[in-house]
Each structure stands twice: as structure tokens, then as C-alpha cells.
N, C-alpha and C. Protein backbone atom coordinates (compact mmCIF):
# COMPACT_ATOMS: atom_id res chain seq x y z
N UNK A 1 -117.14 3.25 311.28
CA UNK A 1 -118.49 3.58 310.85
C UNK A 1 -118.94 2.55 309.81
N UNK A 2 -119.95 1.73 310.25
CA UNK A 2 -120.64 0.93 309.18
C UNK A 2 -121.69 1.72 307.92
N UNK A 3 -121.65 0.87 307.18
CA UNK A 3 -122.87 1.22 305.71
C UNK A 3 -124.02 0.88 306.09
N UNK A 4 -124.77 1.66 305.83
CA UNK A 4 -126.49 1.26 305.76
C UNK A 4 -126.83 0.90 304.53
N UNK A 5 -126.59 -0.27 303.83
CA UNK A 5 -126.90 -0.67 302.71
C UNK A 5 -128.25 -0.09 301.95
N UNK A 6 -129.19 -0.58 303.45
CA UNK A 6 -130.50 0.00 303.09
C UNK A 6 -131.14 1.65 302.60
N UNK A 7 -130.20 2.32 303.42
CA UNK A 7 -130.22 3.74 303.38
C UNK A 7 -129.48 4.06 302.39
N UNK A 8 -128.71 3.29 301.89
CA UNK A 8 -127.86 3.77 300.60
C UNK A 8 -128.97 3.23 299.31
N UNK A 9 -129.61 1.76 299.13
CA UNK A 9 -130.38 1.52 298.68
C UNK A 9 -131.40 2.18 297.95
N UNK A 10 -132.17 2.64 299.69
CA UNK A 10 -133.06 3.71 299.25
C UNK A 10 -133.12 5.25 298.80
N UNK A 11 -131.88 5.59 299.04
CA UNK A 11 -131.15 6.87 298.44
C UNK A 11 -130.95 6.92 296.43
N UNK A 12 -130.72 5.88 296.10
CA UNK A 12 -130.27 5.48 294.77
C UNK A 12 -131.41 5.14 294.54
N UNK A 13 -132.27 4.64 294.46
CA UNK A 13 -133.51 3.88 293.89
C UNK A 13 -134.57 5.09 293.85
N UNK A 14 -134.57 6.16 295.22
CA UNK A 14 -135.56 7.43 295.17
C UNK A 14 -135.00 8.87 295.14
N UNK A 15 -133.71 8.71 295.15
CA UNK A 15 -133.28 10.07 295.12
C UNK A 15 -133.19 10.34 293.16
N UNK A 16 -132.27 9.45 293.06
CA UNK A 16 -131.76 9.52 291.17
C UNK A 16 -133.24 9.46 290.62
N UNK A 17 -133.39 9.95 289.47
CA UNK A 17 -134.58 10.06 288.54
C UNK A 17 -133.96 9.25 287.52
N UNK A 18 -135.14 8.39 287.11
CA UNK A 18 -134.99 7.65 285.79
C UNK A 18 -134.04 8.21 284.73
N UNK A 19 -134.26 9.74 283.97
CA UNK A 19 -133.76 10.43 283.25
C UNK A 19 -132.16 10.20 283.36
N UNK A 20 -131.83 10.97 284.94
CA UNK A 20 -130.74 10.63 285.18
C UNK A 20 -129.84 9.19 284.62
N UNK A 21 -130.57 8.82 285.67
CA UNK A 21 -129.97 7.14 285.21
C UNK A 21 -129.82 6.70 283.66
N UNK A 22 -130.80 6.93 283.10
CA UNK A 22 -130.65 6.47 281.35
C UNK A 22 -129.53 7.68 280.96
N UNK A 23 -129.45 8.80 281.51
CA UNK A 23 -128.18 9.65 280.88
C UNK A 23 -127.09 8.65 280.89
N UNK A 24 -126.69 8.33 282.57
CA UNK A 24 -125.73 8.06 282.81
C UNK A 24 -125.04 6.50 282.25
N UNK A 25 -126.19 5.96 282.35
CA UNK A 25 -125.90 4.36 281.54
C UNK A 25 -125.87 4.77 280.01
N UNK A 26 -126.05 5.43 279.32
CA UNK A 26 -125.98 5.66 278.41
C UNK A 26 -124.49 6.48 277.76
N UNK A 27 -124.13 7.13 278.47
CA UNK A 27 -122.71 8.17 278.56
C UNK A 27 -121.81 7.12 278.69
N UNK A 28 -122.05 6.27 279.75
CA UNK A 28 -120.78 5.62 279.97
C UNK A 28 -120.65 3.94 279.11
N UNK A 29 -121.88 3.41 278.24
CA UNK A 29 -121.81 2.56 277.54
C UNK A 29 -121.66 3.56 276.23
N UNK A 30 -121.83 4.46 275.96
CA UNK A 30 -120.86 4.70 274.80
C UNK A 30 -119.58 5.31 275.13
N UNK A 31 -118.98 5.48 276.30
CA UNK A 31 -117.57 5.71 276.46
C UNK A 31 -117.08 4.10 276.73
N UNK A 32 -117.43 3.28 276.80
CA UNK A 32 -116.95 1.57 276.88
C UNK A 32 -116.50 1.17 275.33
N UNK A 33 -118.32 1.52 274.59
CA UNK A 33 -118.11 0.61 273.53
C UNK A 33 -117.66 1.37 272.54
N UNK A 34 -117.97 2.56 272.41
CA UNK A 34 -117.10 3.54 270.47
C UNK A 34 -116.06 2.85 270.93
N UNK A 35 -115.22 2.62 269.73
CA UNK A 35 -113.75 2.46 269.29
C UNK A 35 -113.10 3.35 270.10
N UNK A 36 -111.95 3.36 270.38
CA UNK A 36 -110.87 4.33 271.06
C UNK A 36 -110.83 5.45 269.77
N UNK A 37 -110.17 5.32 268.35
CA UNK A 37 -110.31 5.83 267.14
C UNK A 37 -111.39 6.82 267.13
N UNK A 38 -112.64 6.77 267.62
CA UNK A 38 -113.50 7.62 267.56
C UNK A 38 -113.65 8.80 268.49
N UNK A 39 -113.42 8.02 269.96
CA UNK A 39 -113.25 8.60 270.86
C UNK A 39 -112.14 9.78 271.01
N UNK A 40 -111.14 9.38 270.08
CA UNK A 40 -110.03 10.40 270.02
C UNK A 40 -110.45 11.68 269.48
N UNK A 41 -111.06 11.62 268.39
CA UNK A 41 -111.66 12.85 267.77
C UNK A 41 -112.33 13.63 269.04
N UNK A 42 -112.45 13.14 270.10
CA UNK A 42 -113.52 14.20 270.95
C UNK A 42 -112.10 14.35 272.23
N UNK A 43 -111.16 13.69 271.76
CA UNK A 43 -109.97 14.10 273.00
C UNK A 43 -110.43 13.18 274.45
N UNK A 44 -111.33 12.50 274.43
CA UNK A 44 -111.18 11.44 275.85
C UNK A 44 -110.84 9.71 275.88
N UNK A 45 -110.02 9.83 274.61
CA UNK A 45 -109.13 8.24 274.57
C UNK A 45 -108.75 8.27 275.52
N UNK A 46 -107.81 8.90 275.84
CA UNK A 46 -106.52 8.40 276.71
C UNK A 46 -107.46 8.97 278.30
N UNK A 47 -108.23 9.40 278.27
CA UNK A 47 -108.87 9.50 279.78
C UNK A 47 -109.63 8.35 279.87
N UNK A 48 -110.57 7.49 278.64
CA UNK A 48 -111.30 6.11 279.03
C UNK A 48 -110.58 5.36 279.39
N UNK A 49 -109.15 5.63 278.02
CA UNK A 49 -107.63 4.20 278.82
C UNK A 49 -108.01 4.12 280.25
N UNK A 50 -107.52 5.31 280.51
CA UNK A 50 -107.24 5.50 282.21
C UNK A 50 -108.29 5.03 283.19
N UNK A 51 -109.31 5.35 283.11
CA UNK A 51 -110.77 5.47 284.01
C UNK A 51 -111.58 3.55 283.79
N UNK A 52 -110.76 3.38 282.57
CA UNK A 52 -112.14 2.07 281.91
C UNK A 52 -113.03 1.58 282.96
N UNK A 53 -112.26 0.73 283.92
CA UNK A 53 -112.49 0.11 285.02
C UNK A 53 -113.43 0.83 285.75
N UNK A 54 -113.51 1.98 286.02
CA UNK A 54 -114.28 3.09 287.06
C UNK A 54 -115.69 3.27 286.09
N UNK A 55 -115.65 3.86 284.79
CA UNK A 55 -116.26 3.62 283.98
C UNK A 55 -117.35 2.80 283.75
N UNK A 56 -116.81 1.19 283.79
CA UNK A 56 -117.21 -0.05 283.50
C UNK A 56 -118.17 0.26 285.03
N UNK A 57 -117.66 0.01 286.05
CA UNK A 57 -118.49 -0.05 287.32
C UNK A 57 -119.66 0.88 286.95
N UNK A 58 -119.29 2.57 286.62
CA UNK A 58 -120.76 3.31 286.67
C UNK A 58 -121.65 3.11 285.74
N UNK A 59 -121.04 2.19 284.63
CA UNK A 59 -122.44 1.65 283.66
C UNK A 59 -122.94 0.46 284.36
N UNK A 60 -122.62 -0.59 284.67
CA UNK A 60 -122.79 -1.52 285.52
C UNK A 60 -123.83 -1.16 287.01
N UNK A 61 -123.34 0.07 287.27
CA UNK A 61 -124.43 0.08 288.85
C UNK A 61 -125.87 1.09 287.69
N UNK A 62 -125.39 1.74 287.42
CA UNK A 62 -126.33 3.05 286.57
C UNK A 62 -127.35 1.80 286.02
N UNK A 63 -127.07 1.15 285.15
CA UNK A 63 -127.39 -0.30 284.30
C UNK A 63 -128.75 -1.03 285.15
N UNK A 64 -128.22 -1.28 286.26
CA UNK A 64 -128.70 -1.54 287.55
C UNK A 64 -129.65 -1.47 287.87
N UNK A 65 -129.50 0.07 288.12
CA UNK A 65 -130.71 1.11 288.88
C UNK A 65 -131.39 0.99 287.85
N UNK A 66 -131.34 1.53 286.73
CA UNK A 66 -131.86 1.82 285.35
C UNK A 66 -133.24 0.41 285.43
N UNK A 67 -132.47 -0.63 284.93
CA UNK A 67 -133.35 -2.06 285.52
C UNK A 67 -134.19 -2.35 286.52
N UNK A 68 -134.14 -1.87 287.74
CA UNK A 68 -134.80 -2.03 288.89
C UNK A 68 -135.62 -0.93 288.74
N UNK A 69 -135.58 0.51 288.76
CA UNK A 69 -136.65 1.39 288.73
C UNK A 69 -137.23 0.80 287.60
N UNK A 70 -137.35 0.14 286.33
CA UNK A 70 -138.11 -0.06 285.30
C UNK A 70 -138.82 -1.64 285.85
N UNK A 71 -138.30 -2.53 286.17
CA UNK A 71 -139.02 -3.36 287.49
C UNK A 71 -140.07 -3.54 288.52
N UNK A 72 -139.49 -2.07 288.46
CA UNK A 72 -140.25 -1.71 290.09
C UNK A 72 -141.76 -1.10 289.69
N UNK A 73 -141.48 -0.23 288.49
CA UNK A 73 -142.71 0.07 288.24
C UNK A 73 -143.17 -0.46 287.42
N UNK A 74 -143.32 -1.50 286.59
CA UNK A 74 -143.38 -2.51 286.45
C UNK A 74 -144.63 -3.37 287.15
N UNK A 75 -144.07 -3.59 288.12
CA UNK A 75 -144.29 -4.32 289.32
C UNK A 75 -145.73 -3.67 290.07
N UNK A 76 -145.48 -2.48 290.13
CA UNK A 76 -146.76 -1.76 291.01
C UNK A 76 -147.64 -1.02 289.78
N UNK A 77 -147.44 -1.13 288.70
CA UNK A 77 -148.41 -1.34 287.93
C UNK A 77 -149.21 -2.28 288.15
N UNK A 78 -148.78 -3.74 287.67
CA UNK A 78 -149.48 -4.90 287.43
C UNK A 78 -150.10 -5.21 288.81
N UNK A 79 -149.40 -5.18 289.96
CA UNK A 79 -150.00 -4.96 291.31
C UNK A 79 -151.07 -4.60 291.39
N UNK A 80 -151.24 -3.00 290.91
CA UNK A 80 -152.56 -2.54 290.98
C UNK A 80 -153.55 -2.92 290.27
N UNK A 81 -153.11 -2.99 288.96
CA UNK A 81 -154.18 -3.51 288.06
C UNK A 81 -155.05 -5.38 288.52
N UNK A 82 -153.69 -6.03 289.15
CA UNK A 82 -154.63 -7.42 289.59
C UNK A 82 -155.27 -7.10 291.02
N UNK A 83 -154.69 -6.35 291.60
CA UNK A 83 -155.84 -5.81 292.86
C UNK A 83 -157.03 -5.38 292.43
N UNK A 84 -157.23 -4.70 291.35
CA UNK A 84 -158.47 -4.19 290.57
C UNK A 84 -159.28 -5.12 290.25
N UNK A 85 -158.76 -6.16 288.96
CA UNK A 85 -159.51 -7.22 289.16
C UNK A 85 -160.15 -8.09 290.03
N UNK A 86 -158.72 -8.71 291.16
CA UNK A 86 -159.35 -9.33 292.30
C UNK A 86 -160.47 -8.52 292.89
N UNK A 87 -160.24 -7.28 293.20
CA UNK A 87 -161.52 -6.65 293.85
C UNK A 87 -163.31 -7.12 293.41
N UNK A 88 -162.91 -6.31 291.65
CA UNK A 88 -163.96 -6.68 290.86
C UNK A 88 -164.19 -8.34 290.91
N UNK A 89 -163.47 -9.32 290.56
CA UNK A 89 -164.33 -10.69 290.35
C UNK A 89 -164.12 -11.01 292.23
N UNK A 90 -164.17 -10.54 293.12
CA UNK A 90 -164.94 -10.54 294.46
C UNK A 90 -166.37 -9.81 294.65
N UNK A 91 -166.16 -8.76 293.98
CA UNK A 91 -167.73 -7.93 294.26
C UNK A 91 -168.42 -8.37 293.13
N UNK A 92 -168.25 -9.10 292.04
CA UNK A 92 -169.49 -10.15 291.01
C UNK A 92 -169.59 -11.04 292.09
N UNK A 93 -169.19 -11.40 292.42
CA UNK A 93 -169.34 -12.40 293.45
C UNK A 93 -170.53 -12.42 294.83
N UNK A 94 -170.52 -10.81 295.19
CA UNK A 94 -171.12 -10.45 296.03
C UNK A 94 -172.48 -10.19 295.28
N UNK A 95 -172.03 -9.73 294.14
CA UNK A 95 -173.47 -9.25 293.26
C UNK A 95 -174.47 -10.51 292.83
N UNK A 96 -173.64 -11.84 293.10
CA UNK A 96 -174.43 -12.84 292.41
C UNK A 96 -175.12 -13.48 293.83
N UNK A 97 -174.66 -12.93 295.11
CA UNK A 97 -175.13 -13.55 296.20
C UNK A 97 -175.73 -12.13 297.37
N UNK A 98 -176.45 -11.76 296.46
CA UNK A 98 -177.38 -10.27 297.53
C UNK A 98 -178.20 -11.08 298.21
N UNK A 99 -178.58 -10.35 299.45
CA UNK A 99 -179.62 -10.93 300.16
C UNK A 99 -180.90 -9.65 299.70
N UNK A 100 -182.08 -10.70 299.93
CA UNK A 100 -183.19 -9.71 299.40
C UNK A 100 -183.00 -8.15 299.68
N UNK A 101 -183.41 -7.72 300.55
CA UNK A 101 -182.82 -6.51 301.20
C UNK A 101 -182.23 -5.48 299.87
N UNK A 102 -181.22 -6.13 299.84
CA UNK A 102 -179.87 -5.39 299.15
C UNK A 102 -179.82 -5.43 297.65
N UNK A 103 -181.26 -6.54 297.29
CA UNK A 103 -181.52 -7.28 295.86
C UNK A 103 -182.60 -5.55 295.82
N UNK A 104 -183.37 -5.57 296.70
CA UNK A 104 -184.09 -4.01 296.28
C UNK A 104 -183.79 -2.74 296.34
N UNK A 105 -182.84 -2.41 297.16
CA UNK A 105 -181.61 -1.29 297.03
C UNK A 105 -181.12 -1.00 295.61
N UNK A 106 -180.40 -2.13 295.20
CA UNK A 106 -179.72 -2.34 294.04
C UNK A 106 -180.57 -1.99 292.68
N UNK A 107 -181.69 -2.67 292.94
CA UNK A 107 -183.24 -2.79 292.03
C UNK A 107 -183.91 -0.83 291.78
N UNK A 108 -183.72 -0.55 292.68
CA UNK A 108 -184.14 1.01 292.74
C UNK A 108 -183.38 1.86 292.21
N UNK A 109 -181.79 1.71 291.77
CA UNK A 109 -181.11 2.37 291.21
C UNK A 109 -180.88 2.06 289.50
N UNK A 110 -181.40 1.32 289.64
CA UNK A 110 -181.91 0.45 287.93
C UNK A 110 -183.01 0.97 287.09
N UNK A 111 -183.81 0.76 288.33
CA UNK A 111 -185.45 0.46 287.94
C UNK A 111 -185.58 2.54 287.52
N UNK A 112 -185.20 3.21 288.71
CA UNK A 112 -185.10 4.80 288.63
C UNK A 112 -184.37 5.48 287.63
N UNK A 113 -183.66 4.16 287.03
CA UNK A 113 -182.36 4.97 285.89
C UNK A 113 -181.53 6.22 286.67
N UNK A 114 -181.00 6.01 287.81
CA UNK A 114 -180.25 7.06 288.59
C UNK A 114 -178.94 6.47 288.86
N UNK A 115 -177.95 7.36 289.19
CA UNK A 115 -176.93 6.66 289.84
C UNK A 115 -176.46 7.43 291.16
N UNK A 116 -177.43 8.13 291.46
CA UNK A 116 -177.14 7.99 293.17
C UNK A 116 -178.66 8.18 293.69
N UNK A 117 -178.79 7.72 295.05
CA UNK A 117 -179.93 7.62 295.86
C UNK A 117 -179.44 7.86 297.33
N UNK A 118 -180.40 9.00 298.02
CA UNK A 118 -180.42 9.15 299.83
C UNK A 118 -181.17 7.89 300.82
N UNK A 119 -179.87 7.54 301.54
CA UNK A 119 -180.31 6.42 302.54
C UNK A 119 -180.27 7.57 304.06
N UNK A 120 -181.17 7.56 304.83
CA UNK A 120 -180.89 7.84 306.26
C UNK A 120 -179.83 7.38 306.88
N UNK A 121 -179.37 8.22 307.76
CA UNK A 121 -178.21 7.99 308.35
C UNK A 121 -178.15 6.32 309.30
N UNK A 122 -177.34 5.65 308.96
CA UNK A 122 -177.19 3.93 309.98
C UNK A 122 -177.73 3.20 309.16
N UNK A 123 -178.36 3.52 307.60
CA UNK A 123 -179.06 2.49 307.21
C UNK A 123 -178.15 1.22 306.47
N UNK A 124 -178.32 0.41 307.25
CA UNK A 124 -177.81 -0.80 307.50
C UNK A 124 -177.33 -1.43 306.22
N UNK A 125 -178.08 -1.28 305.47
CA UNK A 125 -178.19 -2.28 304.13
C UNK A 125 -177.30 -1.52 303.04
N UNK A 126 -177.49 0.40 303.01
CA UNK A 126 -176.53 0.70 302.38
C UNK A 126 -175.23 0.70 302.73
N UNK A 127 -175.30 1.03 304.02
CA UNK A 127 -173.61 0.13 304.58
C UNK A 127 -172.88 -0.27 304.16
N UNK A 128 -173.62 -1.44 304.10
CA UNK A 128 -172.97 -3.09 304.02
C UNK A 128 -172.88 -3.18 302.28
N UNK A 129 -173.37 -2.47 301.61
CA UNK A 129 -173.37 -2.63 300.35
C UNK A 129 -172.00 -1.21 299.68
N UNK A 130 -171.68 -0.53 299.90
CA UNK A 130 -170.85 0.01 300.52
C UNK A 130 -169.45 -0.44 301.45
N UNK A 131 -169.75 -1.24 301.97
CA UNK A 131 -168.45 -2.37 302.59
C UNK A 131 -168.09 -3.01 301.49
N UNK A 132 -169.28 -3.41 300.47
CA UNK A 132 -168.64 -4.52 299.47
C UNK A 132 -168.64 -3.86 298.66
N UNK A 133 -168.45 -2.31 298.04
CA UNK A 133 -167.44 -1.69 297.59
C UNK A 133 -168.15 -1.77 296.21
N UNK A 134 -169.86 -2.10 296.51
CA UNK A 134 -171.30 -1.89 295.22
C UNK A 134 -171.18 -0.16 295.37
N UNK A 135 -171.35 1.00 296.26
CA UNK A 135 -171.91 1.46 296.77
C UNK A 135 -170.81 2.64 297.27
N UNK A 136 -170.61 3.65 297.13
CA UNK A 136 -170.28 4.67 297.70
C UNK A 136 -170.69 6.22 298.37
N UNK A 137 -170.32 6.37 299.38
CA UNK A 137 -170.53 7.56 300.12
C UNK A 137 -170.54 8.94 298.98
N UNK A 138 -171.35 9.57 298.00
CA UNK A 138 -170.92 10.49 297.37
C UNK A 138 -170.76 11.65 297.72
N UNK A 139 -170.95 12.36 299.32
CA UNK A 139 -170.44 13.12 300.11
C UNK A 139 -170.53 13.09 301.76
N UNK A 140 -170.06 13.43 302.24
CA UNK A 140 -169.97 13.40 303.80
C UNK A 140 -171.33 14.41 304.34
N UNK A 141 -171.97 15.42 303.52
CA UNK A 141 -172.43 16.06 304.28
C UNK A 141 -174.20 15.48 303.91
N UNK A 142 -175.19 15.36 304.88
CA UNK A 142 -176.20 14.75 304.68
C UNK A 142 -177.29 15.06 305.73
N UNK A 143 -178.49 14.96 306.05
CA UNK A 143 -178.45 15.24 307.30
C UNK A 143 -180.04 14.10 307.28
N UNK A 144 -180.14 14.59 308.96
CA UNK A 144 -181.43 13.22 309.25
C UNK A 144 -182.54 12.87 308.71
N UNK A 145 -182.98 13.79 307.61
CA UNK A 145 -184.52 14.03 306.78
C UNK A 145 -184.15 13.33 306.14
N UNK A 146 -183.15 13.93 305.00
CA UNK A 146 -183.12 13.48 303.65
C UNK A 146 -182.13 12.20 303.80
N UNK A 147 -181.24 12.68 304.43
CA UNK A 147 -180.09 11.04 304.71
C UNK A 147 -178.89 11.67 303.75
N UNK A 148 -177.94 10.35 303.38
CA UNK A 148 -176.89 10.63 302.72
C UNK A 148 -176.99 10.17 301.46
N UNK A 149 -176.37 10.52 300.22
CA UNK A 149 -176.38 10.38 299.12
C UNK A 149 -175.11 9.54 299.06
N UNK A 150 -175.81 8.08 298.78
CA UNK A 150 -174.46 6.37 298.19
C UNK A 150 -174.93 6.75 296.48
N UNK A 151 -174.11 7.03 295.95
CA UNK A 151 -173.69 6.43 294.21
C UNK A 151 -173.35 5.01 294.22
N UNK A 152 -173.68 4.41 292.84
CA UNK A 152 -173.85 3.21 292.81
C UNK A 152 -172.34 2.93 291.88
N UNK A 153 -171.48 2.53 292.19
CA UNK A 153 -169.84 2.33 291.39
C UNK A 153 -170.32 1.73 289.82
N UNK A 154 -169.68 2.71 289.09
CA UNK A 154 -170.43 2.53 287.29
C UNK A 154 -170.39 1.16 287.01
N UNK A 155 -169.33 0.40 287.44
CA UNK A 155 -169.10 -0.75 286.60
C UNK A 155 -170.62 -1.96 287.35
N UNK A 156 -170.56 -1.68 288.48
CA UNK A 156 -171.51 -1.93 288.46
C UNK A 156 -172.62 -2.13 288.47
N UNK A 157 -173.08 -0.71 288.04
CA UNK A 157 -174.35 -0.57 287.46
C UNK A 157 -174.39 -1.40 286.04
N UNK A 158 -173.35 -1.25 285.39
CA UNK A 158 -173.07 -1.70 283.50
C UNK A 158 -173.95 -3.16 284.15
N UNK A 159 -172.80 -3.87 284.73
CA UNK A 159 -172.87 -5.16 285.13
C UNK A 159 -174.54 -5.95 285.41
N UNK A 160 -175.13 -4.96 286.33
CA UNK A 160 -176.58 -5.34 286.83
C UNK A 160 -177.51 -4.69 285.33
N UNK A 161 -176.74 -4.25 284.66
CA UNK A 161 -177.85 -3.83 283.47
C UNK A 161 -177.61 -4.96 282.59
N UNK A 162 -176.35 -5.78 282.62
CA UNK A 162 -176.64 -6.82 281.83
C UNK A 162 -176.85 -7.98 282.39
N UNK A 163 -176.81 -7.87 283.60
CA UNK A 163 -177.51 -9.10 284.22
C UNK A 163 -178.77 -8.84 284.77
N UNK A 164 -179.95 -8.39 284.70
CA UNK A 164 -180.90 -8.46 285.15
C UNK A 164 -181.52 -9.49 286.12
N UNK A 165 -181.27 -10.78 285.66
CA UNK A 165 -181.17 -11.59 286.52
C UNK A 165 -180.90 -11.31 288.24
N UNK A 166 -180.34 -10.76 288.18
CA UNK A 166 -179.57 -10.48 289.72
C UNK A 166 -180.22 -10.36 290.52
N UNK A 167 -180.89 -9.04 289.50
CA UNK A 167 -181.91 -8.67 290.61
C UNK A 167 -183.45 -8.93 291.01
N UNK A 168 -183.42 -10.28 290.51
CA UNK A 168 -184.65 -11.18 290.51
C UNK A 168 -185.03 -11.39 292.04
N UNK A 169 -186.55 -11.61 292.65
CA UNK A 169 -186.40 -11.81 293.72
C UNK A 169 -186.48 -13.93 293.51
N UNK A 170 -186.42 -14.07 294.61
CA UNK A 170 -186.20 -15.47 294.43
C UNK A 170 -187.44 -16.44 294.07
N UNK A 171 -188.52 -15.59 294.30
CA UNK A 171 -189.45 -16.30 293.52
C UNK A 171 -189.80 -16.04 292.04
N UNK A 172 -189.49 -14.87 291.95
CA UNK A 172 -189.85 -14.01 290.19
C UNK A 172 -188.50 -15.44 289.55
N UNK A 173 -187.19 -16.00 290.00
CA UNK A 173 -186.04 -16.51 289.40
C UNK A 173 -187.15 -18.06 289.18
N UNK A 174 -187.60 -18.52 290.01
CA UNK A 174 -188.44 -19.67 289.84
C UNK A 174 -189.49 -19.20 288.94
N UNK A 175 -190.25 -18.44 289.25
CA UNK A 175 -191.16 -17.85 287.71
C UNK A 175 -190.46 -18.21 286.61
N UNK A 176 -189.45 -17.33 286.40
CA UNK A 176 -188.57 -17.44 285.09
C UNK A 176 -188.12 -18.49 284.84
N UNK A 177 -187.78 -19.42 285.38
CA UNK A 177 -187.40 -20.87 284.86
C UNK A 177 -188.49 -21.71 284.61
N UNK A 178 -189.43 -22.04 285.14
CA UNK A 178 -190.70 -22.53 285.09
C UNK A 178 -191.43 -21.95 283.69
N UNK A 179 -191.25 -20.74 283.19
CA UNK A 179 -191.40 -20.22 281.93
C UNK A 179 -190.82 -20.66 280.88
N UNK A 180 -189.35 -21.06 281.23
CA UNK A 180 -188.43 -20.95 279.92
C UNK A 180 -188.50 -22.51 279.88
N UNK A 181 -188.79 -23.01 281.03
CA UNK A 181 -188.72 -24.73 280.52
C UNK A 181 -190.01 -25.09 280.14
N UNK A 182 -190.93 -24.38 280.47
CA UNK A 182 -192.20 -24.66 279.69
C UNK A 182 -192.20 -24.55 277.45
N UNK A 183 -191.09 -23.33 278.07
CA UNK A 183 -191.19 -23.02 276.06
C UNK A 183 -190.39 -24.26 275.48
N UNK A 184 -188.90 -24.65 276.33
CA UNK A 184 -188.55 -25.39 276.03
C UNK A 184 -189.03 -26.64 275.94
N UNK A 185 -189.86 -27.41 276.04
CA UNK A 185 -190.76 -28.28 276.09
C UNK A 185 -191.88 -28.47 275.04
N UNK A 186 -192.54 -27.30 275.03
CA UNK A 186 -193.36 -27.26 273.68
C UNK A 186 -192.80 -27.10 272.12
């Protein structure tokens, strides 16, 4: 009969609880390192004599695990948190490149001081604004009059409140420069 490394792997890494593990690395690095002298007072000298070696191994694997579960989560922390970001500096991204359309969608949830608004059912533009993850479904149930209710994701509402800009249409953005280089000039 062979080992399933993997199945043993994943047995130790999800079965044992952290707690566990810090007991056990902990029990058996102070049965390594106290003095023998100390150890006697509690009557298990002469059983560490005996065991050291066996001992040594279960602080060593315990040690291990202990390390890798603190790794691991670790790991899928920071994971998530740079998926978060990447997400976010992708959808500024999207926010700095709306097509008109989606520049007045966006504009209506500003301009109304609201943070959710009913689109009819298929409407295209909240969709797609919604795909890019501006825009969420705030319930499933909706119907053909009124449509469905998209919330606008907080951060970026914050975001379009301090960029106003954004939601410039493309001629009001030529207005505005044609303004500011005029002041600048005089």
C-alpha cells in the first residue's frame, strides 16, 4: 500500500487547527529545551532521555504546520486584498474611459444625490456598467414598468464626487479648458 502524500498533506494542513498546532509545538519545544534539572521536578526527565528524538521530530513537523498555516493565510489575505486593488485601479480605469451613454447613467446618480436607480429590464448600458463592476443588481426581483433597481458601488460614487470631471460630456471638457486657459492667460 502506497502514501498519498497529498491526502496526508491535506489532512494535516485542514484537519489540525492552528490552536492545536501552537499547543503542540509549544509542549514539545519546551520538553527539548528546559534543562533536564527542571524537567525532573515534573518526573518526565528520564521519559524526554528516552523519546528526545521522537520528540524533536513532533516539534519539527508541528513547527512546520504551525509555519505553513500562518503562510497560507498570509498568502490569501494579501491575495485578496491585491485582487481588490487590481479590480479597483481597472474600474478607475473604466471610469476615466465611459462612453457618453454611460457618462449620463453615472451623471444621474450624482446629479439625484441617490445611490440606487430603476433601469428596465435588457437595458444595455446598465449592464455593461454592471459588467465593469460600477454598478450592481440591488435585487433580483423587478418587473417590466418600473425595471430593476442597479446601486451604484460606494467607492465609486466617493470617486465620481471627486472627480467631477468624469462626468463631463466631451464638449462641456473642451468648454472647461478653453475657460481655464483663457484665465490662465489673462
Amino acid at each position: 500500500m502506497a502514501f498519498d502524500f497529498s491526502k496526508i498533506a491535506y489532512w494535516l494542513t485542514r484537519r489540525i487547527s492552528p490552536k492545536v498546532e501552537l499547543a503542540v509545538t509549544l509542549f514539545t519545544g519546551l520538553l527539548l529545551f528546559v534543562p533536564l534539572p527542571t524537567l525532573g521536578h515534573f518526573g518526565v526527565s528520564a521519559l524526554v532521555q528516552q523519546y528526545r528524538p521522537w520528540i524533536g521530530i513532533g516539534f519539527l513537523a508541528s513547527g512546520c504546520l504551525l509555519c505553513g498555516t500562518v503562510l497560507i493565510s498570509v498568502w490569501t489575505r494579501l491575495k485578496d486584498k491585491i485582487g481588490i486593488l487590481l479590480f479597483k485601479r481597472a474600474s478607475k480605469r473604466c471610469l476615466h474611459r465611459l462612453a457618453p451613454d454611460e457618462m449620463l447613467v453615472m451623471q444621474r446618480y450624482i446629479s439625484k444625490d441617490v445611490s440606487t436607480l430603476k433601469f428596465p429590464l435588457g437595458n444595455g448600458v446598465a449592464d455593461n456598467l454592471e459588467a465593469k463592476g460600477l454598478l450592481y443588481r440591488a435585487s433580483r426581483i423587478g418587473n417590466v414598468i418600473d425595471g430593476f433597481p442597479y446601486t451604484i458601488v460606494p467607492w465609486v460614487r466617493d470617486y465620481l464626487i471627486e472627480h467631477p470631471s468624469l462626468l463631463l460630456t466631451p464638449q462641456e471638457r473642451i468648454a472647461l479648458l478653453k475657460t481655464n486657459r483663457g484665465r490662465h492667460l489673462a
